[in-house]
Structure formats: structure tokens, C-alpha cells
N, C-alpha and C. Protein backbone atom coordinates (compact mmCIF):
# COMPACT_ATOMS: atom_id res chain seq x y z
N UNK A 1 10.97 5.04 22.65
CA UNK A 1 9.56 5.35 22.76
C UNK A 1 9.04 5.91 21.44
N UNK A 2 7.69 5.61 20.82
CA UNK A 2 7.23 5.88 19.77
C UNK A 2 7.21 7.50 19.75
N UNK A 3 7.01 7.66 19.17
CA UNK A 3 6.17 9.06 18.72
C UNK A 3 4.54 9.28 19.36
N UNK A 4 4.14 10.50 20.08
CA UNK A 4 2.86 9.73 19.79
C UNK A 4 1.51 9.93 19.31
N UNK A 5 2.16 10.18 17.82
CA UNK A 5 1.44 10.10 16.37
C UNK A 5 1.07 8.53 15.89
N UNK A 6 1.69 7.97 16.50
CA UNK A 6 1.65 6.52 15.92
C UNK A 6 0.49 6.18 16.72
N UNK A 7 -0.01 5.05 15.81
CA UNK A 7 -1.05 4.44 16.01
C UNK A 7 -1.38 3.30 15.06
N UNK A 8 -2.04 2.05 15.13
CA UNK A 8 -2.49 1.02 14.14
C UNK A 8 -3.64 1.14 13.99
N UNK A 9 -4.13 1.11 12.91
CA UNK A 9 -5.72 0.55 11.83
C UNK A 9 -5.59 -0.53 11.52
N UNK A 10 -6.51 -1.21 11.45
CA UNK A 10 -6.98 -2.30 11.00
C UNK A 10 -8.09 -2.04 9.54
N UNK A 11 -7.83 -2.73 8.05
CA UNK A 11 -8.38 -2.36 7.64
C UNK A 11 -8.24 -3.70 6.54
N UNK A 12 -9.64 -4.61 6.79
CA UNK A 12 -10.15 -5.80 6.73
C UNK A 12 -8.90 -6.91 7.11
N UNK A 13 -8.24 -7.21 6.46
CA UNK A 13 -7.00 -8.35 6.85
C UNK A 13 -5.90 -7.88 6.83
N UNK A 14 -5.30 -6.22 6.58
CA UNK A 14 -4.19 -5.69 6.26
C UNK A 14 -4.04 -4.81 7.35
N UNK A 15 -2.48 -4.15 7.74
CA UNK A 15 -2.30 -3.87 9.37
C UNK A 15 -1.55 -2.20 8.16
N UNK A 16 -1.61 -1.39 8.77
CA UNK A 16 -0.85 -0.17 8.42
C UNK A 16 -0.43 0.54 9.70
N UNK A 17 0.49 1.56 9.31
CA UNK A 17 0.88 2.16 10.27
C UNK A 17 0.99 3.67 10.03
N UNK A 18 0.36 4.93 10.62
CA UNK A 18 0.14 5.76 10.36
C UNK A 18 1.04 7.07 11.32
N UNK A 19 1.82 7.51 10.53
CA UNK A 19 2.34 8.56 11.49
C UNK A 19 1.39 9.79 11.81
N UNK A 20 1.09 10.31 10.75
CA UNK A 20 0.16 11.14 10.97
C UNK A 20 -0.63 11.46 9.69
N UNK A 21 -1.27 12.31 9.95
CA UNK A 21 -2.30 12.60 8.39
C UNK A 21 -1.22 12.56 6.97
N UNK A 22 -0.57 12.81 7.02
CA UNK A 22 0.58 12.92 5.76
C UNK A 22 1.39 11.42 5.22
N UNK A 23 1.62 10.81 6.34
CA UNK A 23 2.66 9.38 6.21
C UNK A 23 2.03 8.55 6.56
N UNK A 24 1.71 7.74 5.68
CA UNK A 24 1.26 6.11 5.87
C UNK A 24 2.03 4.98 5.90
N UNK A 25 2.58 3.97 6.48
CA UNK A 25 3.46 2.97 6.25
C UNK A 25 3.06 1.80 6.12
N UNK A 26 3.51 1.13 4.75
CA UNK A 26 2.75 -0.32 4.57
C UNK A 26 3.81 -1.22 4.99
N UNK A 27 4.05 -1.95 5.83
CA UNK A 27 5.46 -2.60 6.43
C UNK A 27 5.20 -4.02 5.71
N UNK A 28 6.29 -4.32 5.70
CA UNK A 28 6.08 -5.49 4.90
C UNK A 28 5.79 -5.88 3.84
N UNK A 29 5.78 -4.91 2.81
CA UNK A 29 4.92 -5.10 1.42
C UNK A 29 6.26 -4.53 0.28
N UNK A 30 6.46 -4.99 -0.75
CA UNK A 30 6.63 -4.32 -1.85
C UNK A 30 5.75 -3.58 -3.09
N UNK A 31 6.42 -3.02 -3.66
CA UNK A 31 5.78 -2.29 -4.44
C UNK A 31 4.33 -3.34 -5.67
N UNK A 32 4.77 -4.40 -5.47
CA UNK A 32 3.82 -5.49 -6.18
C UNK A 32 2.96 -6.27 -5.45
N UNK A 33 2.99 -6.12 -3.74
CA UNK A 33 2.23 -6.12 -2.73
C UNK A 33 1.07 -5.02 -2.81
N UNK A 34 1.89 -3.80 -2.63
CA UNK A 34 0.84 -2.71 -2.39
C UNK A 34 -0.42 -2.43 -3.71
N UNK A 35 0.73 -2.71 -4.61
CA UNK A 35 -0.77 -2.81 -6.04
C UNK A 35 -1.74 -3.34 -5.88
N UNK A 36 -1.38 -5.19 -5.70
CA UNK A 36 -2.63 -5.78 -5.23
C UNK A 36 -3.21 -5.18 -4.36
N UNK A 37 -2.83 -4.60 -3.04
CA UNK A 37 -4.17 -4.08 -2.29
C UNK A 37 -4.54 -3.01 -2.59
N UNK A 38 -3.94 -2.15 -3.14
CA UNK A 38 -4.54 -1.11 -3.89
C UNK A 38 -6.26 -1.20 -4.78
N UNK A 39 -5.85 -2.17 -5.81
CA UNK A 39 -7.19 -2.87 -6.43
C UNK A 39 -7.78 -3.70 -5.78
N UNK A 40 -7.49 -4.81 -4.89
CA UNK A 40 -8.41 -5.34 -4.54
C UNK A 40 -9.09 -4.96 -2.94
N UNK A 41 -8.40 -4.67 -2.70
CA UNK A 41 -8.78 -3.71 -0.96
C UNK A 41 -9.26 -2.23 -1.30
N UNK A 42 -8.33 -1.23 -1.62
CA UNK A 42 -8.96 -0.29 -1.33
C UNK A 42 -9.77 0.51 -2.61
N UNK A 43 -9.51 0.24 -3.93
CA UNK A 43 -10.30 0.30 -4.97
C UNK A 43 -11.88 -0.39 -4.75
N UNK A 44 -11.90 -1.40 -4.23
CA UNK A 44 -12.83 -2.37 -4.29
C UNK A 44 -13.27 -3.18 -5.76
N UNK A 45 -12.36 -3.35 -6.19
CA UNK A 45 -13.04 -3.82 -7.55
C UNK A 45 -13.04 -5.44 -8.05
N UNK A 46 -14.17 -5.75 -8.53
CA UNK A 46 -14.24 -7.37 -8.16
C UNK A 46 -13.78 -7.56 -9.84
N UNK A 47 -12.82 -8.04 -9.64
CA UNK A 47 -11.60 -8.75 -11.10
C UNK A 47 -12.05 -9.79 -11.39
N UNK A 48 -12.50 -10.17 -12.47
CA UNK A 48 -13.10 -11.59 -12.76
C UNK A 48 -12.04 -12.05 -13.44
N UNK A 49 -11.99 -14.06 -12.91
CA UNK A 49 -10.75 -14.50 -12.76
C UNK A 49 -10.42 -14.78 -13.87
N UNK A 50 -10.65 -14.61 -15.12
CA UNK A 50 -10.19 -14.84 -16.36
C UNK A 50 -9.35 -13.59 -17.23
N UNK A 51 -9.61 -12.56 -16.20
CA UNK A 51 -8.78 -10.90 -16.42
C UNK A 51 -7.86 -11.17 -15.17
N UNK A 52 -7.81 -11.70 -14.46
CA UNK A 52 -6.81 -11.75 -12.96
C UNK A 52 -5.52 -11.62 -13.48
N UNK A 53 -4.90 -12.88 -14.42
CA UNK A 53 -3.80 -13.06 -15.32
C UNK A 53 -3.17 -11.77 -16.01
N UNK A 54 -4.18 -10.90 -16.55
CA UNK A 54 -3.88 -9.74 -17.27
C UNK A 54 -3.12 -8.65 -16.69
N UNK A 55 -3.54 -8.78 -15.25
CA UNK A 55 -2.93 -7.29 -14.41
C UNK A 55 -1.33 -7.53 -14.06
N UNK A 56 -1.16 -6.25 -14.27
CA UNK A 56 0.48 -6.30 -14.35
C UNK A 56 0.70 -5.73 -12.89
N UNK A 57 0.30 -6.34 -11.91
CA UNK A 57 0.94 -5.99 -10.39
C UNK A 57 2.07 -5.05 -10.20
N UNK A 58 3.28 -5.51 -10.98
CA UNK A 58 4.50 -5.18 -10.60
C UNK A 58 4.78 -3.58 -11.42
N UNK A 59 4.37 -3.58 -12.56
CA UNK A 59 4.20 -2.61 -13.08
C UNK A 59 3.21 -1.20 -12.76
N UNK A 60 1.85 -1.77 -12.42
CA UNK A 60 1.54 -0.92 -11.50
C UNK A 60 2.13 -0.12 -10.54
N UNK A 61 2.73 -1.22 -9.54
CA UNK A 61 3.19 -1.14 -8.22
C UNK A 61 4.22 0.18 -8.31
N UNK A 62 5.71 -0.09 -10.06
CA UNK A 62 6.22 0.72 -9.94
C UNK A 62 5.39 2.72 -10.41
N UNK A 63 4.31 2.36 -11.13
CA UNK A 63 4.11 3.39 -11.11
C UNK A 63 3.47 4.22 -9.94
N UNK A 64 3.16 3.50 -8.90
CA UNK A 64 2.90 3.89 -7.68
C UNK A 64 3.89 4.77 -6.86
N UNK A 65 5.50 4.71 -7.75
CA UNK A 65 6.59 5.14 -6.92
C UNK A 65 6.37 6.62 -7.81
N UNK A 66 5.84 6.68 -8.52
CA UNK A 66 6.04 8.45 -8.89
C UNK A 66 5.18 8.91 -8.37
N UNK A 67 4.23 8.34 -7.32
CA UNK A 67 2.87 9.04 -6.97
C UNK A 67 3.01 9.35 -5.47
N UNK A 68 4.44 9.61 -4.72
CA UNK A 68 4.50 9.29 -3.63
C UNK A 68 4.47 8.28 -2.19
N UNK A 69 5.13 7.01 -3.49
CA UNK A 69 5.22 5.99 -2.59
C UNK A 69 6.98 5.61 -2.35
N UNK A 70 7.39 5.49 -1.59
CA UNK A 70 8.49 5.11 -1.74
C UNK A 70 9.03 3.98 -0.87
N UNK A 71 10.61 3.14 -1.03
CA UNK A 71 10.05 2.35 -0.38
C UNK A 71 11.52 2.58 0.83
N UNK A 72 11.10 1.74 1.96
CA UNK A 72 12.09 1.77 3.32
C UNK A 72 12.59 0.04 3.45
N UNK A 73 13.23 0.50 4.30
CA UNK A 73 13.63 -0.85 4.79
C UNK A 73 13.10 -1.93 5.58
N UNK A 74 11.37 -1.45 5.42
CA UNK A 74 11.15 -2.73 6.27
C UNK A 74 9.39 -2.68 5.14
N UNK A 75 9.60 -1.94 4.26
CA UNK A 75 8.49 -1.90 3.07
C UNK A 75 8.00 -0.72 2.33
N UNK A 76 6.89 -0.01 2.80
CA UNK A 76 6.58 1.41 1.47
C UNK A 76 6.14 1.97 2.60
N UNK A 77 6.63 2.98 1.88
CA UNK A 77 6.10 4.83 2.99
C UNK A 77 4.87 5.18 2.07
N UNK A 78 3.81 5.99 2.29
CA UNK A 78 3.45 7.26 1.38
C UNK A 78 3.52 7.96 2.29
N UNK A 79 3.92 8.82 1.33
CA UNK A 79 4.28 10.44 1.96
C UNK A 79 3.13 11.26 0.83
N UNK A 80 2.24 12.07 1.97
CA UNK A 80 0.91 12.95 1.21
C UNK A 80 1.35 14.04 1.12
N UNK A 81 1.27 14.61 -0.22
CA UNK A 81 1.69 16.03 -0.35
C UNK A 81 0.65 17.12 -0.79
């Protein structure tokens, strides 16, 4: 039986999973997943497609791991501190 902190959002085409105010879980994603939605979901920022090429996803993504992202076995935690 879950916890029952758990709960799903919906937030435009992407599914998360939220334990509670502190832990967010992106299932399914790697760290070069979560970048992209980072900028293009929750940043909102419209990338014009001739800069698209330029962004370093993966590199991002890892600097996302010193910011409290880490990752599990079925994709990325954040843990809010």
C-alpha cells in the first residue's frame, strides 16, 4: 500500500510523482530528459530552432545533480532542502 502522501499531477504532457512538499519524482527520465523539460516545460522558454542544436541537454542535466536531483532506479528524485 502507498503511502498516503502520494499522489499524481498532471502537468501539460508530463506525469510526476510527488511524495510530499519536499520529494518530487520524475520516473522515467534521465538526467538529459529532465533538462529538456526543465527549459522547455517548466522554464517556458520558446528556443528558436536554429539555437535548439546549441543546448547542451546532457550537460545541463548533469549540473542538475548538484542542485538536488538525484537519480533512482526507475529515474530522478528531487529532494527540496
Amino acid at each position: 500500500m502507498k503511502n498516503k502522501y502520494w499522489y499524481l499531477f498532471y502537468n501539460g504532457d508530463f506525469d510526476a510523482m510527488r511524495w510530499d512538499d519536499d520529494i518530487l519524482l520524475y520516473p522515467k527520465m534521465d538526467f538529459e530528459d529532465l533538462a529538456y523539460h526543465m527549459i522547455h516545460e517548466v522554464c517556458c522558454y520558446e528556443i528558436p530552432s536554429y539555437i535548439e542544436n546549441y543546448i547542451d541537454y546532457e550537460a545541463y542535466g548533469r549540473d542538475l545533480s548538484f542542485d538536488g536531483y538525484e537519480e533512482y532506479s526507475n529515474g530522478i528524485i528531487e529532494i527540496r532542502r
